[in-house]
N, C-alpha and C. Protein backbone atom coordinates (compact mmCIF):
# COMPACT_ATOMS: atom_id res chain seq x y z
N UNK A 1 10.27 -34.85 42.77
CA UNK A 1 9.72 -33.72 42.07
C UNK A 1 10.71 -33.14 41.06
N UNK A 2 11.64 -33.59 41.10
CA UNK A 2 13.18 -33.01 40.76
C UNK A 2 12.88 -33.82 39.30
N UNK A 3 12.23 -34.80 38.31
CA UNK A 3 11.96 -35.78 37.79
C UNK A 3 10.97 -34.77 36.79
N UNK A 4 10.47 -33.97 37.14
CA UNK A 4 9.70 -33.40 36.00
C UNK A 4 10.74 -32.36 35.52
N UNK A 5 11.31 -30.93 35.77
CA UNK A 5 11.75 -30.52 34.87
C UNK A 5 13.23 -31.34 34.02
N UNK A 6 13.77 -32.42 34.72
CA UNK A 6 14.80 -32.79 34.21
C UNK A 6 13.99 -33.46 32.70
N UNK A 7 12.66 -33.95 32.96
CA UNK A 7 11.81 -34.48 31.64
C UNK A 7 11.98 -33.35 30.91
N UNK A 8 11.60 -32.33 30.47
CA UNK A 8 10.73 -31.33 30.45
C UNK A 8 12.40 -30.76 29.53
N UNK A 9 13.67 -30.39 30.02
CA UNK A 9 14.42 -30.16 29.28
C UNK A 9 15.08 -31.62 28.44
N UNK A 10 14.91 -32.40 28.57
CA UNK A 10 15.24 -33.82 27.32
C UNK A 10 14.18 -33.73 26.41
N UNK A 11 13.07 -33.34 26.95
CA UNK A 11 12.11 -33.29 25.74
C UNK A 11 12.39 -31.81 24.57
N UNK A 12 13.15 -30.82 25.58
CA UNK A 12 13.63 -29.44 24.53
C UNK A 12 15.03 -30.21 24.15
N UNK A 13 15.58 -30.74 24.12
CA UNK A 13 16.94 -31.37 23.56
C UNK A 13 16.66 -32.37 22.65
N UNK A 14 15.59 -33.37 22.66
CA UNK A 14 15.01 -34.02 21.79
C UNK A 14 15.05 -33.45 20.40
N UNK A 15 13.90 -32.10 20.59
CA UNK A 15 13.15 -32.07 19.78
C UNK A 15 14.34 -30.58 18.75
N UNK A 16 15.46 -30.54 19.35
CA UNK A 16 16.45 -30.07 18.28
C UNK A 16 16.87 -30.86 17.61
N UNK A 17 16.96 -31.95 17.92
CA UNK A 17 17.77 -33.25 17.09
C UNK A 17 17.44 -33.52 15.99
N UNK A 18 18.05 -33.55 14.46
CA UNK A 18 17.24 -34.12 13.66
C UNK A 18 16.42 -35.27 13.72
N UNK A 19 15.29 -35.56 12.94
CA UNK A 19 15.15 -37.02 12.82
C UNK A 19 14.61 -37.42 11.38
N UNK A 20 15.84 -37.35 10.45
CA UNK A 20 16.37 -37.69 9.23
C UNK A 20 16.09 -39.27 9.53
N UNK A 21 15.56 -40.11 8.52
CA UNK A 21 15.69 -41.55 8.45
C UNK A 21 15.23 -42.05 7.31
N UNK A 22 15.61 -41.37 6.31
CA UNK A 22 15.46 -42.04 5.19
C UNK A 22 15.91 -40.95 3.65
N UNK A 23 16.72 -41.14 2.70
CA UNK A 23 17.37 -40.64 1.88
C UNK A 23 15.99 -39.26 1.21
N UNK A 24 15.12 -39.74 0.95
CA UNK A 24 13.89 -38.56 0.65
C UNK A 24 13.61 -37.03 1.59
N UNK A 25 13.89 -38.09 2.78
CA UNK A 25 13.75 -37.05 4.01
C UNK A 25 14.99 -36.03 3.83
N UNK A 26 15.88 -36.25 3.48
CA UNK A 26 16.83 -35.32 3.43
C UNK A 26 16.74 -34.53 2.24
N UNK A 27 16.64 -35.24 1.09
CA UNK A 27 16.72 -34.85 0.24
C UNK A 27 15.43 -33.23 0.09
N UNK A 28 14.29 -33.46 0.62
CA UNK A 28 13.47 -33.08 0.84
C UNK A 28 13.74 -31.66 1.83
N UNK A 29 14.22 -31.81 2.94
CA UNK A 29 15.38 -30.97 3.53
C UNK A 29 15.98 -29.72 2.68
N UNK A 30 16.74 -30.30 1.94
CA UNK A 30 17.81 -29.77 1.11
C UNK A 30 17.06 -29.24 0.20
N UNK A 31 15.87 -29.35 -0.39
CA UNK A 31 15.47 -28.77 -1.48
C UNK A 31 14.97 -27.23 -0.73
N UNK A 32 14.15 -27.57 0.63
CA UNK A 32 13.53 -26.47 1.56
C UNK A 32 14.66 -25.96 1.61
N UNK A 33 15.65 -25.99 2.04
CA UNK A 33 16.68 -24.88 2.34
C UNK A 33 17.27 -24.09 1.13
N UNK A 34 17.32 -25.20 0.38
CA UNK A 34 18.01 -24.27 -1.41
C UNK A 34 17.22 -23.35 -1.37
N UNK A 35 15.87 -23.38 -1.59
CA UNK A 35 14.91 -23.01 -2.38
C UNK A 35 14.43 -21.39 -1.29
N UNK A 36 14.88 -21.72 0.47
CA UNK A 36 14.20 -20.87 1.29
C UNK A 36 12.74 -20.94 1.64
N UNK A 37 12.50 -22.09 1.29
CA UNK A 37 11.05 -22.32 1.80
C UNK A 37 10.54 -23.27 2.78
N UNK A 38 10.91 -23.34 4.04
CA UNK A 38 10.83 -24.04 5.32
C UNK A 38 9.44 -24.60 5.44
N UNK A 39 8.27 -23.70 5.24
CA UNK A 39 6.79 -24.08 5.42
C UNK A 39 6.73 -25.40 4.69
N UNK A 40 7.37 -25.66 3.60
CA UNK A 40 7.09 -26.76 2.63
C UNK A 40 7.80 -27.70 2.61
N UNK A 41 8.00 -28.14 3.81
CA UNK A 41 9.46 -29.25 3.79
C UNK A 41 8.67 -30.46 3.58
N UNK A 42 7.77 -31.19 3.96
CA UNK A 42 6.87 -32.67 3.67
C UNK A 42 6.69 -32.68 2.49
N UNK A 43 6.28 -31.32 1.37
CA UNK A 43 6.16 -31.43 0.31
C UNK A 43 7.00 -32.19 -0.56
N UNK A 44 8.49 -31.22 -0.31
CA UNK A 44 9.77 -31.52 -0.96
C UNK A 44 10.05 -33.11 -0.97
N UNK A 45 9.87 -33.34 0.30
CA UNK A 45 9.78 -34.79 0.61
C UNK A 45 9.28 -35.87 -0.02
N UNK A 46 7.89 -35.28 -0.19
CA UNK A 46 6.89 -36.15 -0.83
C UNK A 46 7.78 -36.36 -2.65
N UNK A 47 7.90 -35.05 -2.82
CA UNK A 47 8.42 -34.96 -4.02
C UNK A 47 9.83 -35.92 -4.32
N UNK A 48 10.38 -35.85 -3.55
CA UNK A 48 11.88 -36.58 -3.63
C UNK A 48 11.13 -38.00 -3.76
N UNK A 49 10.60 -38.41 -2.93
CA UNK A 49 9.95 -39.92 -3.38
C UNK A 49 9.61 -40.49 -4.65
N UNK A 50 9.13 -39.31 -5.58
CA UNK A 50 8.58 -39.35 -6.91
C UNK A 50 9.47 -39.19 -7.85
N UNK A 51 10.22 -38.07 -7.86
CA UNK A 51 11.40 -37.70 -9.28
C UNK A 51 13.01 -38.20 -8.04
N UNK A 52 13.70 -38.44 -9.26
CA UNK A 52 15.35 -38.40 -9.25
C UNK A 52 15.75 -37.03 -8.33
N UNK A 53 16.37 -37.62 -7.30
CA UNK A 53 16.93 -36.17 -6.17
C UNK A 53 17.76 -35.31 -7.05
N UNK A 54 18.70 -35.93 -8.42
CA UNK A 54 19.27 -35.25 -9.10
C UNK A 54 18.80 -34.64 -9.73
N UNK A 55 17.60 -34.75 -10.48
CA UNK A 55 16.65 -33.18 -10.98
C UNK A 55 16.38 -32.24 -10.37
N UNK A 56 15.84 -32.99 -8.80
CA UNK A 56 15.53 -32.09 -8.09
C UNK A 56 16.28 -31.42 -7.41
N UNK A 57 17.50 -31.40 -7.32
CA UNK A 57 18.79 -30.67 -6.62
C UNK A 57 19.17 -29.48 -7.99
N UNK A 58 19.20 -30.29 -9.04
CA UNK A 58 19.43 -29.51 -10.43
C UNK A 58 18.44 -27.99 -10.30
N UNK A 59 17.24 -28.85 -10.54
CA UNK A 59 16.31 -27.70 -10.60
C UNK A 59 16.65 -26.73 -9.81
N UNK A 60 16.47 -27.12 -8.46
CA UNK A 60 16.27 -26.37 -7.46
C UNK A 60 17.70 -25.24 -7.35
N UNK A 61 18.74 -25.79 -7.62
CA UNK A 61 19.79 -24.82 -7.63
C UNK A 61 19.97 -23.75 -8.66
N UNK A 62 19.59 -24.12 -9.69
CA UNK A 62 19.78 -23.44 -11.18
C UNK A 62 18.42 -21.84 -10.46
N UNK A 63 17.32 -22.48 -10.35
CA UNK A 63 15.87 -21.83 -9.45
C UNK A 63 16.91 -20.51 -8.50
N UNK A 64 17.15 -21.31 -7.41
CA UNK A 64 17.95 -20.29 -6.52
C UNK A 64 18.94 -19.68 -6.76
N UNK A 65 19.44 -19.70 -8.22
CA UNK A 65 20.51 -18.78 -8.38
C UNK A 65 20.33 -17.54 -9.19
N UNK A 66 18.77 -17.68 -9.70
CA UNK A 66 18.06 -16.56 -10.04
C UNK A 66 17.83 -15.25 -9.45
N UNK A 67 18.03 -14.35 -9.08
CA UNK A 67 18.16 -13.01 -8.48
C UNK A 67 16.31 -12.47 -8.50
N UNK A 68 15.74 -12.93 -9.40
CA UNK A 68 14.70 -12.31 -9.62
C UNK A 68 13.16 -12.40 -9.69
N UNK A 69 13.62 -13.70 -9.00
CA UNK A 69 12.21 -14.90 -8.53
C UNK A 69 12.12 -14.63 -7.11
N UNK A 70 10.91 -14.35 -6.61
CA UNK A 70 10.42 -13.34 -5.57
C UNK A 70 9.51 -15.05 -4.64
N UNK A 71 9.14 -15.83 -5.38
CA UNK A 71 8.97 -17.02 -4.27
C UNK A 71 9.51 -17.94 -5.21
N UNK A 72 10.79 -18.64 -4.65
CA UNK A 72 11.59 -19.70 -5.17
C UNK A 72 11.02 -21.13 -5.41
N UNK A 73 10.02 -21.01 -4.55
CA UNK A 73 8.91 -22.58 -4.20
C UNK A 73 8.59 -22.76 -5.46
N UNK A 74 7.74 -21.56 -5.26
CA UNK A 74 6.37 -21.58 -6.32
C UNK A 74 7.23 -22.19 -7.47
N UNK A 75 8.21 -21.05 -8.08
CA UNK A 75 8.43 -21.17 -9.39
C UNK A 75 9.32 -22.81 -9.98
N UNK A 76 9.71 -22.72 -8.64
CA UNK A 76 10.29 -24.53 -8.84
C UNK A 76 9.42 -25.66 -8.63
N UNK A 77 8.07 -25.57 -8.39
CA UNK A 77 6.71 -25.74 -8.76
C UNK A 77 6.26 -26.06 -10.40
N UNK A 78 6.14 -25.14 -10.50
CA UNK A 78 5.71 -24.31 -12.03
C UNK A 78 6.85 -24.93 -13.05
N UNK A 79 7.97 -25.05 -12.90
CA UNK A 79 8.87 -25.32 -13.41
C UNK A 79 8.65 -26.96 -13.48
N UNK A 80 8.87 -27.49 -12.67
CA UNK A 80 8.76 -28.99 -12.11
C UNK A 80 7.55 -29.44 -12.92
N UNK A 81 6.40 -29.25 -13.02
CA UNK A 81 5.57 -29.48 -13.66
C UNK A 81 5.18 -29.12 -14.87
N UNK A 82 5.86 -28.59 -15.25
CA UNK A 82 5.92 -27.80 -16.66
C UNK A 82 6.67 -28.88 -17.35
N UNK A 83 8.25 -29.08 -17.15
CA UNK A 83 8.56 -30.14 -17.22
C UNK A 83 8.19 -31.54 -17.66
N UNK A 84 7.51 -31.89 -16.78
CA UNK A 84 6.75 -33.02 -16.81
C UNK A 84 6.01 -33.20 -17.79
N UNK A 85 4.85 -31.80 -17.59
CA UNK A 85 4.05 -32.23 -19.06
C UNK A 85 4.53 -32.15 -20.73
N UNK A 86 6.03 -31.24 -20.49
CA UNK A 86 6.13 -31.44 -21.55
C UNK A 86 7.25 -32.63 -22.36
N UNK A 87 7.49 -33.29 -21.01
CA UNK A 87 8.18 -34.84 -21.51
C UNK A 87 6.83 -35.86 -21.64
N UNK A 88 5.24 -35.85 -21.53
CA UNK A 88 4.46 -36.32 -21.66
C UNK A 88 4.03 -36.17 -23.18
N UNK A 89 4.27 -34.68 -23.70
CA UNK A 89 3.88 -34.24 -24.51
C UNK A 89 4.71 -35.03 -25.69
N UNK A 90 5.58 -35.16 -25.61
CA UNK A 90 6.93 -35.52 -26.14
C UNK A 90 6.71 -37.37 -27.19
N UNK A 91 6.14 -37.75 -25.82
CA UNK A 91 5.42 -39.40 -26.05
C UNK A 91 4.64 -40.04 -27.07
């Protein structure tokens, strides 16, 4: 009986552990924490898959060093895609 809670705390020790496994995943990480936006970490992720981590570290830091941007996400959002269309525009 002694066999269930010893489960029961490996599964709370588990589930502190990162489980980082692949360069996006972090990167993705790192943008959520710059930025202060935890809810959106798969996003970031998703995103790192798509653009250069170096824009997106760029962006995202230049973003968070702003004093006066009230959701950091959003506007590195807005920014990010703004961007984009206007290197499309460019073409």
């Amino acid at each position: 009986m002694n066999a269930v809670p010893d489960y029961i705390a490996e599964l709370k020790k588990r589930s502190k552990d990162s489980k980082v496994y692949s360069e996006h995943q972090l990167v993705g990480l790192e943008l959520a924490e710059i930025l202060q936006d935890d809810s959106h970490k798969s996003l970031y992720m998703k995103l790192a898959k798509e653009y250069s981590k170096d824009k997106l570290l760029r962006l995202a830091k230049s973003i968070a060093e702003r004093e006066n941007v009230e959701n950091k996400g959003a506007y590195f959002m807005k920014v990010l895609y703004s961007d984009e269309e206007d290197s499309k525009g460019k073409k």
